[in-house]
C-alpha atoms as a PDB file:
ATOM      1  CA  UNK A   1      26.376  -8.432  -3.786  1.00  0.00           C
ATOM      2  CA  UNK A   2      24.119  -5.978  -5.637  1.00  0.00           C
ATOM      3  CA  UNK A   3      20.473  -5.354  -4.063  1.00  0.00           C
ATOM      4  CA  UNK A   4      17.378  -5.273  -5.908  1.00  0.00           C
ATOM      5  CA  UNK A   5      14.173  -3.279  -4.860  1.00  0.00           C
ATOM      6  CA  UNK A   6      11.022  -5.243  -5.495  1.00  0.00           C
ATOM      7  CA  UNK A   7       8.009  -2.430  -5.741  1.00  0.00           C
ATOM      8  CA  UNK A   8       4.297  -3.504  -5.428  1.00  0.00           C
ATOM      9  CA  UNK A   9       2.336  -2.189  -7.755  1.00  0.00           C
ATOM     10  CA  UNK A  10      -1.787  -2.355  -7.582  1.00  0.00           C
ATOM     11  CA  UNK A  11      -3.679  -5.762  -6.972  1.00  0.00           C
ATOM     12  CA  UNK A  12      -6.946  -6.550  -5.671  1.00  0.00           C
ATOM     13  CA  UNK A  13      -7.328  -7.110  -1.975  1.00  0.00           C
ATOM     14  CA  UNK A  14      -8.377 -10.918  -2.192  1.00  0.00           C
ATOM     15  CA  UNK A  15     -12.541 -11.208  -0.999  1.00  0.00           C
ATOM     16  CA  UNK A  16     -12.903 -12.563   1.997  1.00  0.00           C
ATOM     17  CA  UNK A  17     -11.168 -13.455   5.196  1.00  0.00           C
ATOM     18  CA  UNK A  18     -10.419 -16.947   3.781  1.00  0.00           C
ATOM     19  CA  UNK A  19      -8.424 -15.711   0.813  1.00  0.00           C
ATOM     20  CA  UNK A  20      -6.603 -12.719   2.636  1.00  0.00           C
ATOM     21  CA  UNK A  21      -5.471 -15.887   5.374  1.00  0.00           C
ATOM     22  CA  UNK A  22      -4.268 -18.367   1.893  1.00  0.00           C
ATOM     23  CA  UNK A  23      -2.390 -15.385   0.285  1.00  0.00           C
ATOM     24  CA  UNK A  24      -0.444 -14.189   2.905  1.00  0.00           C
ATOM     25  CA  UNK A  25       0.382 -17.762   3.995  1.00  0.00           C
ATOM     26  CA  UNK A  26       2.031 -17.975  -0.082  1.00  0.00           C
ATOM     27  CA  UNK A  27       3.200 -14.252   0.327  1.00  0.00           C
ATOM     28  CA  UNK A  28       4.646 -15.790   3.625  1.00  0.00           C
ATOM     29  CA  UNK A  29       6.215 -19.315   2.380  1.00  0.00           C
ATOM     30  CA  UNK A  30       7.573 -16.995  -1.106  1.00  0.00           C
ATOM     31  CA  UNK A  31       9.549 -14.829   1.456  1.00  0.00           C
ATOM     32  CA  UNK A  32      10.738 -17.614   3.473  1.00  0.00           C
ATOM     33  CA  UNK A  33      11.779 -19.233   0.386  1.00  0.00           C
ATOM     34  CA  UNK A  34      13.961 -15.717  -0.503  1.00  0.00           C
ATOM     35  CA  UNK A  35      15.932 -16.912   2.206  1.00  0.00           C
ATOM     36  CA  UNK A  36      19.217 -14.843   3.770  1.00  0.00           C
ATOM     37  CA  UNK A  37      18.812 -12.528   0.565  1.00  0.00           C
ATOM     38  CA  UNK A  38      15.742 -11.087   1.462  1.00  0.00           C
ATOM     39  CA  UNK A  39      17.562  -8.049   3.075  1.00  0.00           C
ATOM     40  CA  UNK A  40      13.929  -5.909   3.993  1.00  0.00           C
ATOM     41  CA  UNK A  41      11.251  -8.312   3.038  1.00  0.00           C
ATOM     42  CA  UNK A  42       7.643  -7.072   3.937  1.00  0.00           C
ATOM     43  CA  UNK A  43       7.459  -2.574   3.890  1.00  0.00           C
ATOM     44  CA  UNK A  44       3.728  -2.251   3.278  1.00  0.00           C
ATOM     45  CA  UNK A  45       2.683   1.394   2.241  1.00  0.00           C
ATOM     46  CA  UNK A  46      -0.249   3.180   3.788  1.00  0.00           C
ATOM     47  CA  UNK A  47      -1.402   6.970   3.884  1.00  0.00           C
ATOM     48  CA  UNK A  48      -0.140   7.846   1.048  1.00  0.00           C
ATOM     49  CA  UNK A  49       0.974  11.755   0.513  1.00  0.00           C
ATOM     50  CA  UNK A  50       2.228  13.622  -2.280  1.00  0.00           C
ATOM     51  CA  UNK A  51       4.378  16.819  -2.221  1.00  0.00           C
ATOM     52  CA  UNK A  52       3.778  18.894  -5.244  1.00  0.00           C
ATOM     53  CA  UNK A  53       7.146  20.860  -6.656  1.00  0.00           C
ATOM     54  CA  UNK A  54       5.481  24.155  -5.466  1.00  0.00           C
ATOM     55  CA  UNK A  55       5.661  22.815  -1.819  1.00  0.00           C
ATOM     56  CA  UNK A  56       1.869  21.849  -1.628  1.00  0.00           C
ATOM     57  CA  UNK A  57       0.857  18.790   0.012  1.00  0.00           C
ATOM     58  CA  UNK A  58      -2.076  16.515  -1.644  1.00  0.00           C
ATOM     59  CA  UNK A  59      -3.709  13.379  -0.340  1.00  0.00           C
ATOM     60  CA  UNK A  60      -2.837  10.402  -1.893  1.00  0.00           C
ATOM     61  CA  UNK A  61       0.070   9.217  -4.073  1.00  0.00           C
ATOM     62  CA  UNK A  62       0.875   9.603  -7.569  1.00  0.00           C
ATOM     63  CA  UNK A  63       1.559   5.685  -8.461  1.00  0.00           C
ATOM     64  CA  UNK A  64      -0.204   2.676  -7.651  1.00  0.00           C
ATOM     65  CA  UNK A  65       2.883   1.770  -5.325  1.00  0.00           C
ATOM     66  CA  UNK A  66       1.611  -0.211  -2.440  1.00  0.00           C
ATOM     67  CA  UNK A  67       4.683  -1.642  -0.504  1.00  0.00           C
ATOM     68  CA  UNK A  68       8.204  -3.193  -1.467  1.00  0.00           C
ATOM     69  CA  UNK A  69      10.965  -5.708  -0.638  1.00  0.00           C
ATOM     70  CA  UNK A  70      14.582  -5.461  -0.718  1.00  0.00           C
ATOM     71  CA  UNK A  71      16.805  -8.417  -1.686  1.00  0.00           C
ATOM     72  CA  UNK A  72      20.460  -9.400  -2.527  1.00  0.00           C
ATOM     73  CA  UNK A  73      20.737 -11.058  -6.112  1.00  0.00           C
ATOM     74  CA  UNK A  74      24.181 -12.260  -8.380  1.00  0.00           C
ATOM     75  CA  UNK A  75      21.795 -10.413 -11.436  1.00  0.00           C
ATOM     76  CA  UNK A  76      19.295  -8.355 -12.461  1.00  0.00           C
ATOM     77  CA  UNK A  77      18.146 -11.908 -14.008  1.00  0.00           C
ATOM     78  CA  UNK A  78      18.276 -13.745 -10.778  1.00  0.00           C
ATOM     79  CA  UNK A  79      16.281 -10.899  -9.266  1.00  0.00           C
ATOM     80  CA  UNK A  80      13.556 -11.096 -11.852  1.00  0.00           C
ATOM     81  CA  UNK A  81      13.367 -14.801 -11.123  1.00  0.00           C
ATOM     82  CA  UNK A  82      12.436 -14.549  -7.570  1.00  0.00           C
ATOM     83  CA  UNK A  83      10.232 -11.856  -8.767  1.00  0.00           C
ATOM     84  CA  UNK A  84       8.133 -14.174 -10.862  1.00  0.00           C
ATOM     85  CA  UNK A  85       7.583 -16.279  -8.281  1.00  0.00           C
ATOM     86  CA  UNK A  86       5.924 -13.836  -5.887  1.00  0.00           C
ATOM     87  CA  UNK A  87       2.399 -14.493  -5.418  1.00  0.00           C
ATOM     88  CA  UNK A  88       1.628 -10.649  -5.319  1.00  0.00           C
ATOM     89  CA  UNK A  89       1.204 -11.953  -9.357  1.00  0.00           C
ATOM     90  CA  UNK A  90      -1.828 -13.817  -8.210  1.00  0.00           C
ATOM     91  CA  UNK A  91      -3.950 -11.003  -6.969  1.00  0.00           C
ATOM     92  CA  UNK A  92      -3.417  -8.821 -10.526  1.00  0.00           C
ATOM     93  CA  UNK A  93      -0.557  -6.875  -9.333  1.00  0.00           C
ATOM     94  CA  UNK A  94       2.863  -6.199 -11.590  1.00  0.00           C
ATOM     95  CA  UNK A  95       6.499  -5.953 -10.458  1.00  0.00           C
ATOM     96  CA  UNK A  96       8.766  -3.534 -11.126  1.00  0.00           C
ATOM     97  CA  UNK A  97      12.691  -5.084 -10.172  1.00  0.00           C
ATOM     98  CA  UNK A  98      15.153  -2.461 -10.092  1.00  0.00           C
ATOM     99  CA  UNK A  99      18.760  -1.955  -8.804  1.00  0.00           C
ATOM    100  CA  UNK A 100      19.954  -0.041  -5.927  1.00  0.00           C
ATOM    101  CA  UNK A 101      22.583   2.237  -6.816  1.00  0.00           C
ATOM    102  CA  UNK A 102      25.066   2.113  -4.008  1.00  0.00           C
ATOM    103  CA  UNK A 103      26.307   5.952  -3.260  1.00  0.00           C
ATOM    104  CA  UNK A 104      29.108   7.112  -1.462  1.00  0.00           C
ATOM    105  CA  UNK A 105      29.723   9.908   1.134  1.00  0.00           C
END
């Protein structure tokens, strides 16, 4: 079954401790609800680096990329679907869906 990388992008850390507790119980009941086809469901991003092409190392990263989660779908379609119901939506991220290009050798 193909897989589907799920990439974080931006958001707004919800305001208080209150908030932070209600959206990571939905963040928490959408990945329960992915089931057996969430293959890697929570990879949160921190300390962020970037290597330039001329070998130099800067802090920080390039995108707004703060985490992702891997999951097994029948389409890109189906794959957007469980997209839309993540409730990363809710704190003014975006999801970008994409398919994982199985390589050989």
């Amino acid at each position: 079954m193909p897989q589907y990388v799920i990439v974080y992008l931006g958001g707004n850390q919800p305001s208080s401790p209150e908030e932070r507790k209600q959206h990571f119980s939905k963040y928490m009941e959408w990945i329960a609800s992915l089931g057996e086809s969430a293959v890697s469901p929570m990879n949160p991003l921190k300390d962020k680096s970037t290597v330039n092409s001329d070998g130099s190392v800067t802090d920080g990263g390039t995108t707004m990329m703060s985490g992702y989660t891997i999951i097994e779908a029948d389409s890109m379609e189906s794959a957007l679907e469980s997209a839309k119901a993540c409730p990363f939506l809710d704190i003014g991220g975006s999801l970008e869906v994409s398919e994982l290009v199985q390589m050989s050798g």
